[in-house]
Protein backbone atom coordinates (compact mmCIF):
# COMPACT_ATOMS: atom_id res chain seq x y z
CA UNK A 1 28.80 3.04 -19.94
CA UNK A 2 31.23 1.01 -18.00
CA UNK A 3 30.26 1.31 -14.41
CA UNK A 4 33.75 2.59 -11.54
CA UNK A 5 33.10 1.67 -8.00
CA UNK A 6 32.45 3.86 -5.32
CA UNK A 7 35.78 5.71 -4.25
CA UNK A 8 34.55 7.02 -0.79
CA UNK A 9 38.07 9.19 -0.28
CA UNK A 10 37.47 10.19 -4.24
CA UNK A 11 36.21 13.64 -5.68
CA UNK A 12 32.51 14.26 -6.00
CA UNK A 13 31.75 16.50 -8.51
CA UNK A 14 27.76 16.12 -9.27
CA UNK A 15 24.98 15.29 -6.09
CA UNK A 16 21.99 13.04 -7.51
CA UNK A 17 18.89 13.61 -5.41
CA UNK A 18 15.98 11.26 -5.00
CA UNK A 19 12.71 14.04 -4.61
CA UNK A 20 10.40 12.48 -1.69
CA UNK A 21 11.87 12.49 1.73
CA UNK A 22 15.18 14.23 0.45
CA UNK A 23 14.16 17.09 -0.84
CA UNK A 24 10.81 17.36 0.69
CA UNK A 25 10.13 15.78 4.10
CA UNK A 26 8.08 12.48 3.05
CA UNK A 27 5.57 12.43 6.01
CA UNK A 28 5.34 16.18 5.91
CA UNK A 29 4.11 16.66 2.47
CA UNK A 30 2.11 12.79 1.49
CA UNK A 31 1.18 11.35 4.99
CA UNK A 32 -2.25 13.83 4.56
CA UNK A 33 -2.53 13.68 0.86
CA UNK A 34 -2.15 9.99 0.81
CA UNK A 35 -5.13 9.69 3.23
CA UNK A 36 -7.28 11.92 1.22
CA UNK A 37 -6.57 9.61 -1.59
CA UNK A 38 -7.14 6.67 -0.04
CA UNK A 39 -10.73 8.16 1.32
CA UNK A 40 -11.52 8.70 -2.14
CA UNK A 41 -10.98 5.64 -3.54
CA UNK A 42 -12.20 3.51 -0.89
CA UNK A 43 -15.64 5.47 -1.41
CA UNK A 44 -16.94 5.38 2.31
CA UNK A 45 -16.32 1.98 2.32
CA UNK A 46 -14.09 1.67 6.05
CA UNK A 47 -13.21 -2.11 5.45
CA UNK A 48 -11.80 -1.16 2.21
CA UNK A 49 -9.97 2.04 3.68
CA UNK A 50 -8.25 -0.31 6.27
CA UNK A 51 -6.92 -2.78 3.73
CA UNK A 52 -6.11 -0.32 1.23
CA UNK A 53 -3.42 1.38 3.75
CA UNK A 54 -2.60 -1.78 4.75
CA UNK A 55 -1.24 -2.76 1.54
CA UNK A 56 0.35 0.37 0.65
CA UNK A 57 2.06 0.68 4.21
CA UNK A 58 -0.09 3.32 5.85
CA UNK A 59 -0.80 4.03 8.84
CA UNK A 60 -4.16 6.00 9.72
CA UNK A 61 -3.88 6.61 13.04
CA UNK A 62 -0.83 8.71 12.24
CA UNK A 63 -0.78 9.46 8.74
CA UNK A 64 2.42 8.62 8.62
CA UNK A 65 4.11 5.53 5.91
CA UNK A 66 6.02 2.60 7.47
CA UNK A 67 9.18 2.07 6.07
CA UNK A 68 8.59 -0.61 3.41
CA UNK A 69 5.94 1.65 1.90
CA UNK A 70 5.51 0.40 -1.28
CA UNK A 71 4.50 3.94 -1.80
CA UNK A 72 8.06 5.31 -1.01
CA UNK A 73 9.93 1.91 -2.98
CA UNK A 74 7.79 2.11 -6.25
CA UNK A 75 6.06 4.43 -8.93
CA UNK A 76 2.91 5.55 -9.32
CA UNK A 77 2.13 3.15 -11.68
CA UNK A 78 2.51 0.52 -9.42
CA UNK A 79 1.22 2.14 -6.57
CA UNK A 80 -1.96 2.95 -9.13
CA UNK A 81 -1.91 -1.00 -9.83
CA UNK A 82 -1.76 -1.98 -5.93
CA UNK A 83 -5.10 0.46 -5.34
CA UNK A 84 -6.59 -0.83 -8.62
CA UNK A 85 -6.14 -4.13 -7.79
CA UNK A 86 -8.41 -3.71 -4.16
CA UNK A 87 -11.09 -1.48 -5.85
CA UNK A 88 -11.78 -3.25 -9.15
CA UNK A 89 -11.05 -0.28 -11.13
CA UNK A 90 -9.98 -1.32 -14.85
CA UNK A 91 -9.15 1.90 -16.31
CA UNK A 92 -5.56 2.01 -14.64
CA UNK A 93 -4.36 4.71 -16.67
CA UNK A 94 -7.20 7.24 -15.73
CA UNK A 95 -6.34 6.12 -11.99
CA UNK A 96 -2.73 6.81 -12.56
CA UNK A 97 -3.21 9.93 -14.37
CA UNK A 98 -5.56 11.28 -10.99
CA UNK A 99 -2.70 10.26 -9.03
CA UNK A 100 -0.18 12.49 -10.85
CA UNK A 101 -2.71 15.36 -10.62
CA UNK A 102 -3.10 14.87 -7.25
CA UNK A 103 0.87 14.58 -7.13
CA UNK A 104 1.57 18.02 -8.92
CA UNK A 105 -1.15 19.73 -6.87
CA UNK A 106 0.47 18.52 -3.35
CA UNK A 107 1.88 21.07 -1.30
CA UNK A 108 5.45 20.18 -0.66
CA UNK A 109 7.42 20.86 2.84
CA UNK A 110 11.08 21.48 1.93
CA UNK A 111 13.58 19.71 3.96
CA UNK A 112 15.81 22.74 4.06
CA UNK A 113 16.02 26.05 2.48
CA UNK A 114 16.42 24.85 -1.30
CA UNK A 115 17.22 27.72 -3.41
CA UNK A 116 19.99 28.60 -0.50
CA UNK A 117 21.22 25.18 -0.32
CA UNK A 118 21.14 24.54 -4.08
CA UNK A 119 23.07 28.03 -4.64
CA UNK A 120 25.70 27.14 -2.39
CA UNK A 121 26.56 24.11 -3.36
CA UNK A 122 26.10 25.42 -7.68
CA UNK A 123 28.80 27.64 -5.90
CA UNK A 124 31.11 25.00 -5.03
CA UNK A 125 31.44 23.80 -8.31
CA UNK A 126 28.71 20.60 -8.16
CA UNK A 127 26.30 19.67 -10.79
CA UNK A 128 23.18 18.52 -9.64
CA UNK A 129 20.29 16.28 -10.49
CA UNK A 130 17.11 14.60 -9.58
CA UNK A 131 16.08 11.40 -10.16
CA UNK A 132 12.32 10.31 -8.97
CA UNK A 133 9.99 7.46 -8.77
CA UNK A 134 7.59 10.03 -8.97
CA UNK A 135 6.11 10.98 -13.13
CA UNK A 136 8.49 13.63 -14.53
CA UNK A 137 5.73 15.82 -14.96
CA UNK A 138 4.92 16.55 -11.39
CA UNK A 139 8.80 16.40 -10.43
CA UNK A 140 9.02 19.42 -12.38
CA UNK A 141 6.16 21.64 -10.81
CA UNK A 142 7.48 20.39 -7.78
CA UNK A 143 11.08 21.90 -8.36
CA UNK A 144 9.42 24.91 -9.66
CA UNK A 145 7.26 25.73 -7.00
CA UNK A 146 10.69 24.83 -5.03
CA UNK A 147 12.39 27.60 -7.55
CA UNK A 148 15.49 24.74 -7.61
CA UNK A 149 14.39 23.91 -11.35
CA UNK A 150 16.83 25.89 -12.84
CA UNK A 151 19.37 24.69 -10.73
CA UNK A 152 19.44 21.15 -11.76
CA UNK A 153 21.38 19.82 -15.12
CA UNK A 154 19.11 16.72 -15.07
CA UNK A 155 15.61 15.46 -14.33
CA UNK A 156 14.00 12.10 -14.78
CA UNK A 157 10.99 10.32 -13.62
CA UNK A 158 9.83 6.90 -13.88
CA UNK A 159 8.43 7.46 -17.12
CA UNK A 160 10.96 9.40 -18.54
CA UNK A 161 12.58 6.80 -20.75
CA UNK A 162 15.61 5.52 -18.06
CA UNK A 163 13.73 3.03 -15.84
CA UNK A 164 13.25 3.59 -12.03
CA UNK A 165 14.91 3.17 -9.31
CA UNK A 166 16.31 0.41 -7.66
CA UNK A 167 17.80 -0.38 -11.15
CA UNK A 168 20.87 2.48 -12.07
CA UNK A 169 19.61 4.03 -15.51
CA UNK A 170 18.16 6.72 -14.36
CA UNK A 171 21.36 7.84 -12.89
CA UNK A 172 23.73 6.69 -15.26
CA UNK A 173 21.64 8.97 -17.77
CA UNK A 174 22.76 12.23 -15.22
CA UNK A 175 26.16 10.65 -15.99
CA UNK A 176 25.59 10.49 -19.62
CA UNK A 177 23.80 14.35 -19.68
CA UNK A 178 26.60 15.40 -17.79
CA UNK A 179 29.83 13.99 -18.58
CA UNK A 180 30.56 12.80 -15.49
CA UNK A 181 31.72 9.44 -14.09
CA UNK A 182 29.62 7.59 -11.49
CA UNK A 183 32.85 7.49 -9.46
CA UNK A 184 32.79 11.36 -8.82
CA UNK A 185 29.08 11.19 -8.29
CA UNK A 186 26.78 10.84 -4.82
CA UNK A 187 22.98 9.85 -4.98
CA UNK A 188 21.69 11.06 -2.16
CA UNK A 189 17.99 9.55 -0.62
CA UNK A 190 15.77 8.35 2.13
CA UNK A 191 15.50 4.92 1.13
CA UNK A 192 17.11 2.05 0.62
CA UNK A 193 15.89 1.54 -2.99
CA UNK A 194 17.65 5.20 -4.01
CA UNK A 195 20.65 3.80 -1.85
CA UNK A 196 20.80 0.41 -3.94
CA UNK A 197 20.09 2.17 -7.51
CA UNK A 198 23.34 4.14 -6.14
CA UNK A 199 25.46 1.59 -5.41
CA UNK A 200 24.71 -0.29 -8.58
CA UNK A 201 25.57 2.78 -10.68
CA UNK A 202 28.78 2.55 -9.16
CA UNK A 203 28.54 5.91 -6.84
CA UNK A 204 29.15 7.23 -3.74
CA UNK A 205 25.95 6.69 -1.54
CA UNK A 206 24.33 9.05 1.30
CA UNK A 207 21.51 8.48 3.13
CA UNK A 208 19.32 11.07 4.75
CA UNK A 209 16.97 10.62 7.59
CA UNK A 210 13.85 12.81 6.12
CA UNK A 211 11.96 9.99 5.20
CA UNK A 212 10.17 7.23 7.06
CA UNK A 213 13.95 4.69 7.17
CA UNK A 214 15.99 5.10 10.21
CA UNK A 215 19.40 5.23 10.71
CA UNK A 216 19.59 1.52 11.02
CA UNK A 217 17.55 1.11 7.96
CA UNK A 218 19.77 3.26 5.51
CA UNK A 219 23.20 2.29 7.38
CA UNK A 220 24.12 -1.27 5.53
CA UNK A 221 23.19 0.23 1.69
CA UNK A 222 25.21 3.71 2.64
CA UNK A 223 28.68 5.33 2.83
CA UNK A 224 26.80 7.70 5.32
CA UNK A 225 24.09 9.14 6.85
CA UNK A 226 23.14 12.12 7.51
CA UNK A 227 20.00 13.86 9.45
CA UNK A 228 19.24 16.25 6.29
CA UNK A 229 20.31 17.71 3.00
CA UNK A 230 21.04 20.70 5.34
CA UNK A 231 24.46 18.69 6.54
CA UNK A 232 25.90 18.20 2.67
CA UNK A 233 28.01 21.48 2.79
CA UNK A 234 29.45 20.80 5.97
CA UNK A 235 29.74 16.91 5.06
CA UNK A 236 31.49 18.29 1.82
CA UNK A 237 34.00 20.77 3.59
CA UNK A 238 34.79 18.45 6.36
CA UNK A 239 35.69 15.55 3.55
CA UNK A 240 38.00 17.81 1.72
């Protein structure tokens, strides 16, 4: 697929959204989860603890991420590798696969009213998507506890045959599913790696603040920024 560039003043027919920190709020629904993983694995061991959420950009004291997370910019697989790589473990597959139970199982915390948002903007005409770094299979439970899974015309995960994001393949797939051209789409995320994986697919890029990046962080990778998800159907009326 030939890639268009970004037309800011053009038509956007079809919203791409990253899952972690754009649909759910990121610190919300992992900072606690991640903690009780990292427990686990460090087996009572407190040095081990310390420089396990040290390399995965944790912070214990808040059980919140820093920005640079390697847990928000990669997959589980490689967040599976990081861990596996400070405990010894050599099975990385079984450590991966309690990871993506662990992942399905999470309770999420939505970052707005999902079915209502999703309906309204289904309303307007958009086709939607989601595109995660998470595993496909716990994107999907996640979308259906959400009840948003029947709302969306595409899904992918890392492992879902299209790559991950920073690289583009995993949207240019929505644009293959849906017949649409990345010029008349927006991926939408907390990060900058969802904002880059935009801008090399050639689409319109927005930036939401429901992760651990700030404004600053998402400003130089975006077209804009806004607080939530909540803001896309006024964003969308007031751009015409």
């Amino acid at each position: 697929m030939t890639l268009s560039p970004a037309k800011p003043g053009g038509t956007i027919s079809g919203l791409i959204f990253d899952k972690d920190g754009t649909l759910f709020d990121f610190s919300a629904t992992w900072g606690v989860v991640v903690r009780a993983l990292l427990v686990a694995e460090a087996g009572g061991d407190p040095a081990l603890l310390a420089l396990l959420a040290k390399a995965l950009g944790y912070d214990l004291t808040q059980n919140r991420f820093h920005p640079g997370s390697v847990v928000i910019a990669e997959t589980t697989f490689v967040v599976a590798k990081v861990i596996a790589g400070l405990t010894g473990q050599t099975d990385l597959q079984a450590l991966t696969d309690r990871m993506n139970d662990i992942s399905a199982g999470a309770l999420q915390w939505p970052a707005a009213d999902l079915p209502v948002l999703m309906a309204q903007l289904r309303a307007q005409g958009l086709i939607l998507g989601v595109v995660t770094n998470d595993a496909e299979g716990p994107a999907m439970r996640h979308l259906e506890d959400a009840l948003i899974v029947d709302e969306m015309a595409f899904v992918a995960g890392y492992d879902s045959g299209f790559g991950a994001k920073p690289a583009p393949g995993q949207l240019l797939a929505f644009c293959q599913a849906t017949g649409l051209s990345p010029a008349n789409c927006a991926m939408i995320g907390d990060s900058a790696h969802d904002l880059e994986a935009g801008q090399a697919a050639g689409m319109f890029c927005i930036g939401v603040l429901t992760g651990p990046a700030s404004r600053a962080d998402l400003t130089p990778q975006a077209d804009v920024v806004l607080d939530s998800i909540a803001d896309l159907p006024g964003w969308l009326a007031a751009r015409g």
